[in-house]
PDB file of N, CA and C in Angstrom:
ATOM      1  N   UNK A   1     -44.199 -23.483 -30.251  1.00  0.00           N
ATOM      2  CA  UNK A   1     -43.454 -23.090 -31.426  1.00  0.00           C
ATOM      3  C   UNK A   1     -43.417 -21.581 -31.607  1.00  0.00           C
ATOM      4  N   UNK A   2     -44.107 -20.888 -30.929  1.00  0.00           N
ATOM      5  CA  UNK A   2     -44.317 -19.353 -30.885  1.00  0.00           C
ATOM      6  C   UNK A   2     -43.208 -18.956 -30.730  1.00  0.00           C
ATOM      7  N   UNK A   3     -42.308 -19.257 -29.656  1.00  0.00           N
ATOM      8  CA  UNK A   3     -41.067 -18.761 -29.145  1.00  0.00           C
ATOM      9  C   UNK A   3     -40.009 -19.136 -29.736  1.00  0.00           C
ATOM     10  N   UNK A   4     -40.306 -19.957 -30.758  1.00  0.00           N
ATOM     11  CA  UNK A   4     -39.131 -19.863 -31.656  1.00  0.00           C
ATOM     12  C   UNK A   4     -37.942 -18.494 -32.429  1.00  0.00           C
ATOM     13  N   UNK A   5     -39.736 -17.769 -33.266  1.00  0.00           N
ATOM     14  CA  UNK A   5     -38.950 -16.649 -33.524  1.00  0.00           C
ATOM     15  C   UNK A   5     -38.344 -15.641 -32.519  1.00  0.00           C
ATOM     16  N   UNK A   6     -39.296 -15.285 -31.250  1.00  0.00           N
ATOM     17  CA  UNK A   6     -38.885 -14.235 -30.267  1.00  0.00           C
ATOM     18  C   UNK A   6     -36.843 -14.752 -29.961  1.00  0.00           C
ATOM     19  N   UNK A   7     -36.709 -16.312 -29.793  1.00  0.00           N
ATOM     20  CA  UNK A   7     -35.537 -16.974 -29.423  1.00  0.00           C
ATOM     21  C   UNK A   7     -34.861 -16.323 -30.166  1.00  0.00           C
ATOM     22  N   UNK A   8     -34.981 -17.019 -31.799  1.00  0.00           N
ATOM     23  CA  UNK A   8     -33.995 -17.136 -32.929  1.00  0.00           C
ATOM     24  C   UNK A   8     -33.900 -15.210 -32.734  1.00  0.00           C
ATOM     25  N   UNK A   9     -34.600 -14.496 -32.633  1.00  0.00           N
ATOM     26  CA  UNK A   9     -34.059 -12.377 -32.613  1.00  0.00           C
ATOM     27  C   UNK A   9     -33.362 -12.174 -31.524  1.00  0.00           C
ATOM     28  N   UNK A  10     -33.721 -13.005 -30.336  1.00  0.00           N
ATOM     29  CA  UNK A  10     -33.170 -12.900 -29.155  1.00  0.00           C
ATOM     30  C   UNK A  10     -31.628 -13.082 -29.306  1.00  0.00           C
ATOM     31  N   UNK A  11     -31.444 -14.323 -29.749  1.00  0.00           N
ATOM     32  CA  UNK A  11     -30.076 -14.775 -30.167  1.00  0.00           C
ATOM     33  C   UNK A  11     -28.968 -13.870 -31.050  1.00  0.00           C
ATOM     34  N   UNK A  12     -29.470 -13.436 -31.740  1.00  0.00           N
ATOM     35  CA  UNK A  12     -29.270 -12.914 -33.002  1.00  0.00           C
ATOM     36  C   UNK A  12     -28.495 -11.431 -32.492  1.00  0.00           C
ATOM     37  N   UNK A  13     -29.345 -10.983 -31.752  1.00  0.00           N
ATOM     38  CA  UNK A  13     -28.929  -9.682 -31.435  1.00  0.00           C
ATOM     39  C   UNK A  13     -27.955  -9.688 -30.144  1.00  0.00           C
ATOM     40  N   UNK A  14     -27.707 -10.847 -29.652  1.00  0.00           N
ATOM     41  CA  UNK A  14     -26.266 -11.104 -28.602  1.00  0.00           C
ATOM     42  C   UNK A  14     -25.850 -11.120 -29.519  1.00  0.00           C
ATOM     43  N   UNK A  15     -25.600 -12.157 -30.574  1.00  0.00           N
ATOM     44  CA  UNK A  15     -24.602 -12.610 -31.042  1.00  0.00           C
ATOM     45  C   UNK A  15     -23.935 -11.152 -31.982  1.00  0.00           C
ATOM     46  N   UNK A  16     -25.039 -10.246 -32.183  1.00  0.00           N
ATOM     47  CA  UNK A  16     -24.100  -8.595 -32.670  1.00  0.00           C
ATOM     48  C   UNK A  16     -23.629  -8.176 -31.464  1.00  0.00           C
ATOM     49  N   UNK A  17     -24.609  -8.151 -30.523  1.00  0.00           N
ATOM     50  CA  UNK A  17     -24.398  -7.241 -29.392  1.00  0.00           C
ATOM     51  C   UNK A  17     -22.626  -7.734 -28.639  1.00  0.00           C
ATOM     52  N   UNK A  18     -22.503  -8.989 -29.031  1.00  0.00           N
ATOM     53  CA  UNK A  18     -20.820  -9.449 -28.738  1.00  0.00           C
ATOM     54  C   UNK A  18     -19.749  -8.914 -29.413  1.00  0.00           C
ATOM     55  N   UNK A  19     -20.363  -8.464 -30.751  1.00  0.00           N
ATOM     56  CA  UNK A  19     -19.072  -7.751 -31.727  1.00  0.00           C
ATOM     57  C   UNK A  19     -18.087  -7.308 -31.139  1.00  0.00           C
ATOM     58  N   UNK A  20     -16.652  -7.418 -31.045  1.00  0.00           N
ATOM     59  CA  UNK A  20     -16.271  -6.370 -30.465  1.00  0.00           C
ATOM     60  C   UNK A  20     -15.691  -5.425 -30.719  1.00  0.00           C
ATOM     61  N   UNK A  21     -15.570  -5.092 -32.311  1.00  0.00           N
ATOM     62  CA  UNK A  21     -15.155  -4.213 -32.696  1.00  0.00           C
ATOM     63  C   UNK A  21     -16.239  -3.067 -32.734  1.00  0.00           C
ATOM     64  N   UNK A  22     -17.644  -3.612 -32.457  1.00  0.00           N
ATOM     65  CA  UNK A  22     -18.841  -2.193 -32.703  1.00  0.00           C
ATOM     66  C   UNK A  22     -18.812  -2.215 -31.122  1.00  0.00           C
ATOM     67  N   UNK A  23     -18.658  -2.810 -29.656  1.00  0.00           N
ATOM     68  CA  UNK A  23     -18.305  -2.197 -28.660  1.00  0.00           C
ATOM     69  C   UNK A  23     -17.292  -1.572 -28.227  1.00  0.00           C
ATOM     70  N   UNK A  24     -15.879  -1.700 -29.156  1.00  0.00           N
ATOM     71  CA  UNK A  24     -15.339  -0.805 -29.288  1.00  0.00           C
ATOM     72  C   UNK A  24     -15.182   0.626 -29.355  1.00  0.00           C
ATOM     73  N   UNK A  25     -16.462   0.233 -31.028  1.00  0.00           N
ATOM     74  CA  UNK A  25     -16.125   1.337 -31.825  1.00  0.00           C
ATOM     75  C   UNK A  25     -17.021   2.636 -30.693  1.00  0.00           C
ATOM     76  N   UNK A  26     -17.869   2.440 -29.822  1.00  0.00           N
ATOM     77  CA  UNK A  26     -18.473   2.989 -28.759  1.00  0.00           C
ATOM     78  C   UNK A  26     -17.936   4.035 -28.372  1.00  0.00           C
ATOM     79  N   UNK A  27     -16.820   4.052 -28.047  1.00  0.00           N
ATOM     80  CA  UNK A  27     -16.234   5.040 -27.668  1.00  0.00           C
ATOM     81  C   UNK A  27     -16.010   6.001 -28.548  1.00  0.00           C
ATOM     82  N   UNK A  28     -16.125   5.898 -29.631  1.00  0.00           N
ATOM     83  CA  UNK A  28     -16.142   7.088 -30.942  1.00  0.00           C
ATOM     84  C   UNK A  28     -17.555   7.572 -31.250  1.00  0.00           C
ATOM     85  N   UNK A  29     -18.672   6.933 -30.947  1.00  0.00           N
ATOM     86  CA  UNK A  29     -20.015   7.379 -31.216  1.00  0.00           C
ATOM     87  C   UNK A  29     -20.154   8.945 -31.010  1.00  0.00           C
ATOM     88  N   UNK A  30     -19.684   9.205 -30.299  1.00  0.00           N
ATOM     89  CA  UNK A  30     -20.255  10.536 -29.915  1.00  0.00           C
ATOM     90  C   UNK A  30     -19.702  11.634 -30.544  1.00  0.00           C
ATOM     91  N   UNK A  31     -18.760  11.232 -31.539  1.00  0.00           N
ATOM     92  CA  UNK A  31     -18.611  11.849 -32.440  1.00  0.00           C
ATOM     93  C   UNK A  31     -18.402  11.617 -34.135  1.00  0.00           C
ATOM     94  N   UNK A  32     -18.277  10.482 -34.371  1.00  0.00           N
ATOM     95  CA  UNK A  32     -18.614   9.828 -35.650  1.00  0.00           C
ATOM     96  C   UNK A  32     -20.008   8.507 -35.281  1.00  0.00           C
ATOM     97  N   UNK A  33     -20.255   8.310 -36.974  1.00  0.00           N
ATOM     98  CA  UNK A  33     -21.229   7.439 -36.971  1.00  0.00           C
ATOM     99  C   UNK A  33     -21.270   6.677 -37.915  1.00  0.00           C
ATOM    100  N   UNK A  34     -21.309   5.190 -38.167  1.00  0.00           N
ATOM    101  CA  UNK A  34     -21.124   4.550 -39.495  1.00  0.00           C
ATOM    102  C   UNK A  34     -22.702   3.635 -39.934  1.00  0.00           C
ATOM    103  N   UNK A  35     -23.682   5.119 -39.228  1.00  0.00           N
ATOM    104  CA  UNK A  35     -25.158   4.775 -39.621  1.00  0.00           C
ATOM    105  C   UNK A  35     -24.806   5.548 -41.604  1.00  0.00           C
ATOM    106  N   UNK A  36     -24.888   7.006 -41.331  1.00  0.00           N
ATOM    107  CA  UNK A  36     -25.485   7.159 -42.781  1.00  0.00           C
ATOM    108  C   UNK A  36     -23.792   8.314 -42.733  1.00  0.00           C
ATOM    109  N   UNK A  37     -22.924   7.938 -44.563  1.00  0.00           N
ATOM    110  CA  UNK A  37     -21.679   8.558 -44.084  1.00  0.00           C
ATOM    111  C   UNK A  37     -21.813  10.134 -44.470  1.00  0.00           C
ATOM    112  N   UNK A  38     -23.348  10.888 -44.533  1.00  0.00           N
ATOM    113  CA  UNK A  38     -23.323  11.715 -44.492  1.00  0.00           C
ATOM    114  C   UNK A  38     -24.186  12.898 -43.816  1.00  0.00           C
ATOM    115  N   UNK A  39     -24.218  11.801 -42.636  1.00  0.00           N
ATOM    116  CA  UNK A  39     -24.648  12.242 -40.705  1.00  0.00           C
ATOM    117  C   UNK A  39     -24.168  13.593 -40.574  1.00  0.00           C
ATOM    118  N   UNK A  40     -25.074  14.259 -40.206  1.00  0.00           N
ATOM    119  CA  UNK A  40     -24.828  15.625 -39.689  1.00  0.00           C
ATOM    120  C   UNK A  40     -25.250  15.599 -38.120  1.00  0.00           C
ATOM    121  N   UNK A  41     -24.701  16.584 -37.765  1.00  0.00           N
ATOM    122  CA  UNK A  41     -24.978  17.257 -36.438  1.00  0.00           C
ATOM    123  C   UNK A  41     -23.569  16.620 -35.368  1.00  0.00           C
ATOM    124  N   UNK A  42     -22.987  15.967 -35.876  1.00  0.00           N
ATOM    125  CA  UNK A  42     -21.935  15.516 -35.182  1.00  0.00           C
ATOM    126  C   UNK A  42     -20.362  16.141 -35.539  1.00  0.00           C
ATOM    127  N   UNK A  43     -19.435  16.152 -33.886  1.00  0.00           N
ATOM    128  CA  UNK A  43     -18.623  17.008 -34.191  1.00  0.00           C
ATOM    129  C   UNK A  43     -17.430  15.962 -35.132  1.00  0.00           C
ATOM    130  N   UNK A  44     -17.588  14.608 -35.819  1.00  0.00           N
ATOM    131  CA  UNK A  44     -16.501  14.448 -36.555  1.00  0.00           C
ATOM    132  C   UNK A  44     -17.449  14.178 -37.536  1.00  0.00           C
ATOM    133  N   UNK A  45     -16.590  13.577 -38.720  1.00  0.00           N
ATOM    134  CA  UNK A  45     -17.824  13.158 -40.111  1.00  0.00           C
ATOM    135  C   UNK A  45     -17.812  11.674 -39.848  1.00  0.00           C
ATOM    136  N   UNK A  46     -18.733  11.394 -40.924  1.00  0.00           N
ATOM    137  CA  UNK A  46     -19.264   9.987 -40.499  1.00  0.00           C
ATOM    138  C   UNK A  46     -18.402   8.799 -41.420  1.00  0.00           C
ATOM    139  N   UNK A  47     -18.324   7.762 -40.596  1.00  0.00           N
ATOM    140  CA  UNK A  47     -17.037   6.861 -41.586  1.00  0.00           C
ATOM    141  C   UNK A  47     -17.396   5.285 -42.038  1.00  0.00           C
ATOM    142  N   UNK A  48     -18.752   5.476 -42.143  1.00  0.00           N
ATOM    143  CA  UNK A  48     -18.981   4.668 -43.131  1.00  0.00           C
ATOM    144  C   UNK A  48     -18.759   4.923 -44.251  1.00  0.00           C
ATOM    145  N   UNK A  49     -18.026   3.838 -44.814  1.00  0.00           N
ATOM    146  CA  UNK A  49     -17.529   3.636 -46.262  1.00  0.00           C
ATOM    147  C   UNK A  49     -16.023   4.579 -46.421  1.00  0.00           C
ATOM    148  N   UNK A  50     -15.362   4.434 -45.171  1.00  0.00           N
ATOM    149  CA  UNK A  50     -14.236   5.616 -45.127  1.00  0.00           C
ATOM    150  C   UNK A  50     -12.996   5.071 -45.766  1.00  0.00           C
ATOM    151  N   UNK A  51     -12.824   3.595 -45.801  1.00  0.00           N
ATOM    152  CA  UNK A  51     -11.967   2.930 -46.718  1.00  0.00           C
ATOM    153  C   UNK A  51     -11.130   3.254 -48.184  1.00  0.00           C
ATOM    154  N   UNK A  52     -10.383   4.073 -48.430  1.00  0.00           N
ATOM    155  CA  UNK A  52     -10.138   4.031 -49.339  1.00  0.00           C
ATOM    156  C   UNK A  52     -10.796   6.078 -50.160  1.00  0.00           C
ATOM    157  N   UNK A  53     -11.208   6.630 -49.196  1.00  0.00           N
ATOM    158  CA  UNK A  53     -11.518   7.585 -48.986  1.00  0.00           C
ATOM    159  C   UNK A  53     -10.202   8.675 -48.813  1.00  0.00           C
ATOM    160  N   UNK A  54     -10.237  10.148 -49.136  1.00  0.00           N
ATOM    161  CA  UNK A  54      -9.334  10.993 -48.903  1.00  0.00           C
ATOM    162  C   UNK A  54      -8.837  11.647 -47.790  1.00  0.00           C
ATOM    163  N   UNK A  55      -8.672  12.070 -46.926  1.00  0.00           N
ATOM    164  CA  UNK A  55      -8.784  12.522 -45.574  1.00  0.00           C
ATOM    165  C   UNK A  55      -9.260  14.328 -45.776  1.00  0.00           C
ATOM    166  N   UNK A  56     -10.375  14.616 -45.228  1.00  0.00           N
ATOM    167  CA  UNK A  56     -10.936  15.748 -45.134  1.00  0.00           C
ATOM    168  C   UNK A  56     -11.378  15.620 -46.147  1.00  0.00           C
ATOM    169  N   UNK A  57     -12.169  14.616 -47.065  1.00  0.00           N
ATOM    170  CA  UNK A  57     -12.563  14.755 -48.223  1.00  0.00           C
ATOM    171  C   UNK A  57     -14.286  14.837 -48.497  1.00  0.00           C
ATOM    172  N   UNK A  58     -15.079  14.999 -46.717  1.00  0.00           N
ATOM    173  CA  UNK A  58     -16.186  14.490 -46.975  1.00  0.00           C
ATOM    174  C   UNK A  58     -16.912  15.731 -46.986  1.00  0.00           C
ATOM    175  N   UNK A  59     -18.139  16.096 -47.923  1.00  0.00           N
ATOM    176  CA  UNK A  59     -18.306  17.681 -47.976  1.00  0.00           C
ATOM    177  C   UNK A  59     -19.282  17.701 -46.638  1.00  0.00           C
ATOM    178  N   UNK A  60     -19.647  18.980 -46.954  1.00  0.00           N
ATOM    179  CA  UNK A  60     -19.984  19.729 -45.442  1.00  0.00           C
ATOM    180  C   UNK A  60     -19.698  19.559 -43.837  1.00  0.00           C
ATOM    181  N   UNK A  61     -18.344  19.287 -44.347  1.00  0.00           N
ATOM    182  CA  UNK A  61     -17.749  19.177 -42.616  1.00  0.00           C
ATOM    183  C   UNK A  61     -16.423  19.831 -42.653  1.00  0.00           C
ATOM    184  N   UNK A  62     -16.085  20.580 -41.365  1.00  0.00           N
ATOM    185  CA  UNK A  62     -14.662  21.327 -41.232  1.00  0.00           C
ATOM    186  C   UNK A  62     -13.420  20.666 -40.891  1.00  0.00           C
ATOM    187  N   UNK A  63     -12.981  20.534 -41.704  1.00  0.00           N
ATOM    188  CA  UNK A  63     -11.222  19.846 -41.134  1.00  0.00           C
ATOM    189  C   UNK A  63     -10.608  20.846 -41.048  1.00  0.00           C
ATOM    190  N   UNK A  64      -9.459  20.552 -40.222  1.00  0.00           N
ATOM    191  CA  UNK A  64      -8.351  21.212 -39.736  1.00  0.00           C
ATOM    192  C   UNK A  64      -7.937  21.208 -41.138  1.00  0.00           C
ATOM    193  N   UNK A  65      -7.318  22.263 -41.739  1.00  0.00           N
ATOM    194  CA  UNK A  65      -6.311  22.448 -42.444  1.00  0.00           C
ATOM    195  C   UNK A  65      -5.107  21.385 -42.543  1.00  0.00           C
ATOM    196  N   UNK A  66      -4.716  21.637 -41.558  1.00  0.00           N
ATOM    197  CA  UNK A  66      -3.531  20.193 -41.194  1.00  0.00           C
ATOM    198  C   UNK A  66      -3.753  18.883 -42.404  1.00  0.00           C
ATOM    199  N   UNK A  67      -5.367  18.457 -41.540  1.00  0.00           N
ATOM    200  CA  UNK A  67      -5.808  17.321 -42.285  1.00  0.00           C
ATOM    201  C   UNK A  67      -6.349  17.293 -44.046  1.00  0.00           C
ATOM    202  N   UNK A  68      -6.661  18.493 -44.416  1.00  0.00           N
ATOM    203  CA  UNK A  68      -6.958  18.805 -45.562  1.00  0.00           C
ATOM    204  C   UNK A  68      -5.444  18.409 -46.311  1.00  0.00           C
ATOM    205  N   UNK A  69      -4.711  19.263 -45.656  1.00  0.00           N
ATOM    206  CA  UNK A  69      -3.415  19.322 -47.054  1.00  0.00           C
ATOM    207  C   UNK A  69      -2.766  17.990 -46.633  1.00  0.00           C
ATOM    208  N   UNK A  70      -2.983  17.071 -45.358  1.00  0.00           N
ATOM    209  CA  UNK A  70      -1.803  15.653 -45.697  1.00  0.00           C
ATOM    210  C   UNK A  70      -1.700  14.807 -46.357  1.00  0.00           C
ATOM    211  N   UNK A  71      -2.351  14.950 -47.218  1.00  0.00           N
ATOM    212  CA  UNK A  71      -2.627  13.853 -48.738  1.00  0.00           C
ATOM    213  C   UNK A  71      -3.290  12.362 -48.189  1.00  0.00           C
ATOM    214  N   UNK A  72      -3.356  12.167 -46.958  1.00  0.00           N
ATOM    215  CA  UNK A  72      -3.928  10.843 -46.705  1.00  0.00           C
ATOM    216  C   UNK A  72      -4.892  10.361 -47.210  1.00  0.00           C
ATOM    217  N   UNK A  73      -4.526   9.131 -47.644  1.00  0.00           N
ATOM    218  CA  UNK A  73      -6.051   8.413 -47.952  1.00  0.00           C
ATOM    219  C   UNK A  73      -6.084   6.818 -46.827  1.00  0.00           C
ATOM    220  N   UNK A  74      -7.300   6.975 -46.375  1.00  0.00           N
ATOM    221  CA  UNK A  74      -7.777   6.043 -45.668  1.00  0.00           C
ATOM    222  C   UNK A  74      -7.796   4.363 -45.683  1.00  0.00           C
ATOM    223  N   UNK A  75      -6.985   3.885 -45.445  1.00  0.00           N
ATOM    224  CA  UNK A  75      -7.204   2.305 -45.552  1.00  0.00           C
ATOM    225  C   UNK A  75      -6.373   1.630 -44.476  1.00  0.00           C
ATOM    226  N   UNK A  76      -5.673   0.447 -43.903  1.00  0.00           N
ATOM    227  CA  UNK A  76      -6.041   0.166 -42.714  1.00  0.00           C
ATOM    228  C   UNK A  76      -4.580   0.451 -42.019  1.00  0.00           C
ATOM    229  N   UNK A  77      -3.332   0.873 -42.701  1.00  0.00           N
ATOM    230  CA  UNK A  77      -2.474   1.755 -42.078  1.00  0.00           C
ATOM    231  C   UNK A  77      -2.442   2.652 -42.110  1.00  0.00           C
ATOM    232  N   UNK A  78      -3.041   4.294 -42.430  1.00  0.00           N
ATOM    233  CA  UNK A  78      -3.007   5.376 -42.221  1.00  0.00           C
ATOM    234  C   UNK A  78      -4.313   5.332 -41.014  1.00  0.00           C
ATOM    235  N   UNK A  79      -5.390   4.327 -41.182  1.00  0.00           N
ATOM    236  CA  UNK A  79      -6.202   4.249 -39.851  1.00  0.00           C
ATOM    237  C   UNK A  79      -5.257   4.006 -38.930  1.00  0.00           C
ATOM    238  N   UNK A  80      -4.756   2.875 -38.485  1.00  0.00           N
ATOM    239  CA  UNK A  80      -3.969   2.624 -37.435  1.00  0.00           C
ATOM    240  C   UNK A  80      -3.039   3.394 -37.159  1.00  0.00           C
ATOM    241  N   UNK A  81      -2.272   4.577 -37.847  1.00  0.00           N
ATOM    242  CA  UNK A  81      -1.373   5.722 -37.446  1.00  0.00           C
ATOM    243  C   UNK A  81      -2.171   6.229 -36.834  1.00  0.00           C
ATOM    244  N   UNK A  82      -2.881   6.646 -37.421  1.00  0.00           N
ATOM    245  CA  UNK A  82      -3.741   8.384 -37.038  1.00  0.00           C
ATOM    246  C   UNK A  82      -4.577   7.558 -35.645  1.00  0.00           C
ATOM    247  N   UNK A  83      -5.136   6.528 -35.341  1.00  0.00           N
ATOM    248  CA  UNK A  83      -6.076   5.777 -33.904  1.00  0.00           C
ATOM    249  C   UNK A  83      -4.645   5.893 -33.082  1.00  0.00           C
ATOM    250  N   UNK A  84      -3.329   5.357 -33.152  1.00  0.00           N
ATOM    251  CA  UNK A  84      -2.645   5.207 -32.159  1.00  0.00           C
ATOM    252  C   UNK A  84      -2.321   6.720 -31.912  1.00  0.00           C
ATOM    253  N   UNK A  85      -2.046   7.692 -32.619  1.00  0.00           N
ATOM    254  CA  UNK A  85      -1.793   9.248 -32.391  1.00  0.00           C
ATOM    255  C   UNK A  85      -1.787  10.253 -33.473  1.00  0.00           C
ATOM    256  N   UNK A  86      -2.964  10.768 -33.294  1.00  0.00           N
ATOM    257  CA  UNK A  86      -4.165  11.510 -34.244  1.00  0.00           C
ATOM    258  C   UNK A  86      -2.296  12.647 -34.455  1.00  0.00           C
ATOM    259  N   UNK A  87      -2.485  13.255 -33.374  1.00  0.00           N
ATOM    260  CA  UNK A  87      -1.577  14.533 -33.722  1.00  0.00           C
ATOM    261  C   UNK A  87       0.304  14.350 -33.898  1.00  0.00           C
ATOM    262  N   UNK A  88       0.550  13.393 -33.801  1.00  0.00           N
ATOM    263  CA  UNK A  88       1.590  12.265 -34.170  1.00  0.00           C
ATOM    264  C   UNK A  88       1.781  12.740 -35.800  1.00  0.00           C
ATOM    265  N   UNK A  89       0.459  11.331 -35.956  1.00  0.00           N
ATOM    266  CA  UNK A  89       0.534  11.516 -37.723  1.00  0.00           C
ATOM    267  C   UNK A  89       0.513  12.925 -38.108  1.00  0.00           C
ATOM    268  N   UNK A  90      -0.822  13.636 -37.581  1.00  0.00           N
ATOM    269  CA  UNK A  90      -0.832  14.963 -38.377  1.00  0.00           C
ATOM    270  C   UNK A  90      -1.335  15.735 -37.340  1.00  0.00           C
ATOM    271  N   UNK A  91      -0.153  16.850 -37.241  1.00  0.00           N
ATOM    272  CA  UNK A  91      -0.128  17.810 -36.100  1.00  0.00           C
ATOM    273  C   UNK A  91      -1.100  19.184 -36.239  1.00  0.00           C
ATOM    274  N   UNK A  92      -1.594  18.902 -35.685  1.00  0.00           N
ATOM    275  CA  UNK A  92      -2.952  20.419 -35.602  1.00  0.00           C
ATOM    276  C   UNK A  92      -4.117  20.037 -35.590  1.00  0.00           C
ATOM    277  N   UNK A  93      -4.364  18.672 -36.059  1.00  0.00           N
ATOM    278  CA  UNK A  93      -5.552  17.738 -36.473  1.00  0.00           C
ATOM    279  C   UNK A  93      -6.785  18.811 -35.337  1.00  0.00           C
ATOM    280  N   UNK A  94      -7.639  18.326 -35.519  1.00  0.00           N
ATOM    281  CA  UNK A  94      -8.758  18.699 -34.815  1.00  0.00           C
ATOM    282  C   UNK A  94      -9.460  16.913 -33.788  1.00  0.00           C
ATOM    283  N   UNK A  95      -9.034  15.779 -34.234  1.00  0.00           N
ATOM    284  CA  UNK A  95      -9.298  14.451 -33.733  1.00  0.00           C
ATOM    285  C   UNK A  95      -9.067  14.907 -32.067  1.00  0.00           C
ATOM    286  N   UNK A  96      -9.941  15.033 -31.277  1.00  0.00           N
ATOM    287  CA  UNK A  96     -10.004  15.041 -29.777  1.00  0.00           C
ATOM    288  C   UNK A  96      -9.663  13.730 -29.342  1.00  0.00           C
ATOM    289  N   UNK A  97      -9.392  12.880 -29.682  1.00  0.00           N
ATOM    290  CA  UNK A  97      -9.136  11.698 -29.120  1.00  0.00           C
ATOM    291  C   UNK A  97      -7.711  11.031 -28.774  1.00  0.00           C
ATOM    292  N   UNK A  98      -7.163  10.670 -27.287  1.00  0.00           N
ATOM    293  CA  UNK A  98      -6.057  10.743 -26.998  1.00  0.00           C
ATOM    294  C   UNK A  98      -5.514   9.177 -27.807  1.00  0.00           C
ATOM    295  N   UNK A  99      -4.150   9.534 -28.087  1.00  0.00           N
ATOM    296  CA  UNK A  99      -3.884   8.169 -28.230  1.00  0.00           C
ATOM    297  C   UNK A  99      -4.275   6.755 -28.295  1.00  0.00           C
ATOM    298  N   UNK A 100      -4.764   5.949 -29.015  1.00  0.00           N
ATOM    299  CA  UNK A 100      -5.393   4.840 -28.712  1.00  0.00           C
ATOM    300  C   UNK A 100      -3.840   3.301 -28.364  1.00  0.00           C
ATOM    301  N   UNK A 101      -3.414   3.620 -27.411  1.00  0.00           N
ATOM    302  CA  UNK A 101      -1.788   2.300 -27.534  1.00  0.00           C
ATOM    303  C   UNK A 101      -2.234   1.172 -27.798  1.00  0.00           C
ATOM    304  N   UNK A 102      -3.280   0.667 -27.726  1.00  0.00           N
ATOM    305  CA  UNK A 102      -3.556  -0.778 -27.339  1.00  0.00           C
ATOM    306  C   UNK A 102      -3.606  -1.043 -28.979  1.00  0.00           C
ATOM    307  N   UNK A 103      -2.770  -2.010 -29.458  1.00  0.00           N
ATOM    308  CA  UNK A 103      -3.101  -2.253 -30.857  1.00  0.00           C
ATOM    309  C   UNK A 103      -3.918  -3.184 -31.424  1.00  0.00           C
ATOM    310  N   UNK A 104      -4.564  -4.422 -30.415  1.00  0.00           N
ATOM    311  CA  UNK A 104      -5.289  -5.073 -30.533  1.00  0.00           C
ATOM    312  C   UNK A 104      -6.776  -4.486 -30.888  1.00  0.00           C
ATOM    313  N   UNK A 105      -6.725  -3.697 -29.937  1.00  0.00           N
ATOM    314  CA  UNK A 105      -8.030  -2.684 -29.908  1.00  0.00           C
ATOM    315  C   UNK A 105      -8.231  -1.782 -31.062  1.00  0.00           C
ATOM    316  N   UNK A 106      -7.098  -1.000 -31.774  1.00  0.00           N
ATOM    317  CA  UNK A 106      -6.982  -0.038 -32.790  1.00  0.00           C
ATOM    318  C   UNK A 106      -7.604  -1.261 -33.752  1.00  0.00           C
ATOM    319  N   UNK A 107      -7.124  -2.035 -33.821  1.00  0.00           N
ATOM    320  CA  UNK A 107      -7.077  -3.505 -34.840  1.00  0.00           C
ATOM    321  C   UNK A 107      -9.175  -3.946 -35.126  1.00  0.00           C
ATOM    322  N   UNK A 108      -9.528  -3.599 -33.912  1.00  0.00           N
ATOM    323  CA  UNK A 108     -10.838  -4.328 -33.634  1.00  0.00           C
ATOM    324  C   UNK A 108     -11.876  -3.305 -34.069  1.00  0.00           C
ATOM    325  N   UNK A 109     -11.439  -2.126 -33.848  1.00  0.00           N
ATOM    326  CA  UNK A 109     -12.315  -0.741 -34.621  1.00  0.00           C
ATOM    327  C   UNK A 109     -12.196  -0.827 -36.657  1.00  0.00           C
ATOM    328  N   UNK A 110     -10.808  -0.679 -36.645  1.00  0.00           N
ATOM    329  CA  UNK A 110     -10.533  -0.703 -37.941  1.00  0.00           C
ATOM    330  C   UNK A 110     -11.421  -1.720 -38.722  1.00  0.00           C
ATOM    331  N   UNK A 111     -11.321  -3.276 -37.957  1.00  0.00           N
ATOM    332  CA  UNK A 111     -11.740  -4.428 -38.758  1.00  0.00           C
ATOM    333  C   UNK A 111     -13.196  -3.811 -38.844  1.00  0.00           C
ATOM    334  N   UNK A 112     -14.145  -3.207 -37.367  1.00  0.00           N
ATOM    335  CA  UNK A 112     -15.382  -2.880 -37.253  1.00  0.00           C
ATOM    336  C   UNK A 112     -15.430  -1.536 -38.313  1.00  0.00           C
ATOM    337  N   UNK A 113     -14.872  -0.645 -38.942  1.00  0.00           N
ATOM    338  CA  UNK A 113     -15.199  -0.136 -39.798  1.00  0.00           C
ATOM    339  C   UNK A 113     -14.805  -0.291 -41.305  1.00  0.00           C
ATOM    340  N   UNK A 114     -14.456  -1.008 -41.372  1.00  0.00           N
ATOM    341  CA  UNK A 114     -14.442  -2.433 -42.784  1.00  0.00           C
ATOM    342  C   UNK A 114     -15.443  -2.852 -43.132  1.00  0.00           C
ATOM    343  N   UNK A 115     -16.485  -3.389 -42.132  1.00  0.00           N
ATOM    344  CA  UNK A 115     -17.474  -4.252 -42.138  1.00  0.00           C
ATOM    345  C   UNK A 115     -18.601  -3.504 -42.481  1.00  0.00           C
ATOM    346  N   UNK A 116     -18.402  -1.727 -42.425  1.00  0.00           N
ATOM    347  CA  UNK A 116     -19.745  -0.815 -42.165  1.00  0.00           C
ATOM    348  C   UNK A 116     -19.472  -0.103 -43.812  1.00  0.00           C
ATOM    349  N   UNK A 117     -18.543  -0.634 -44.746  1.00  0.00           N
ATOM    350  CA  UNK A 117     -18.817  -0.494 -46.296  1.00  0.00           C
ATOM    351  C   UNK A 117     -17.680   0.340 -46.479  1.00  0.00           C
TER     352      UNK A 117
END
């Protein structure tokens, strides 16, 4: 009966480790984080709880100008503009990240940062 619990954590943590919107979201780690949404040391800000949020609105971090004045606020179509083409939506952006086309995928981040508050 010992190995019950080691099982039931074992399990538990595939069954996150399958997410696929947080193996997705992987590819953004290295510059956002939806541990704490006011993570420092990283070159984007952090987007937990970014829902419904202003764009360039989070203090002590530098936005592009661009992104300061586009009035955006965050919820799950101005996400999906700006993931399929950061400098599209808003030109000058500072977002290093090329195009995301795949919309299934844009779809699977978004839902995964829904879930992070």
């Amino acid at each position: 009966m010992r190995w019950l619990l080691p099982l039931a954590l074992l399990a538990a943590g595939a069954a996150r480790a399958q997410d696929p919107g947080e193996r997705d979201f992987q590819r953004c780690i290295s510059c956002h984080s939806v541990a704490d949404p006011l993570e420092e040391g990283l070159p984007g800000p952090g987007l937990r709880g970014v829902f419904g949020r202003r764009a360039a609105s989070q203090q002590g971090f530098a936005y592009s100008e661009p992104l300061r004045r586009s009035g955006l606020v965050w919820d799950r179509t101005t996400l999906d503009r700006f993931l399929a083409d950061p400098e599209a939506l808003v030109p000058g952006t500072l977002m290093g990240l090329p195009p995301l086309r795949d919309a299934a995928l844009r779809q699977r981040i978004i839902d995964y940062l829904a879930r992070q508050g």
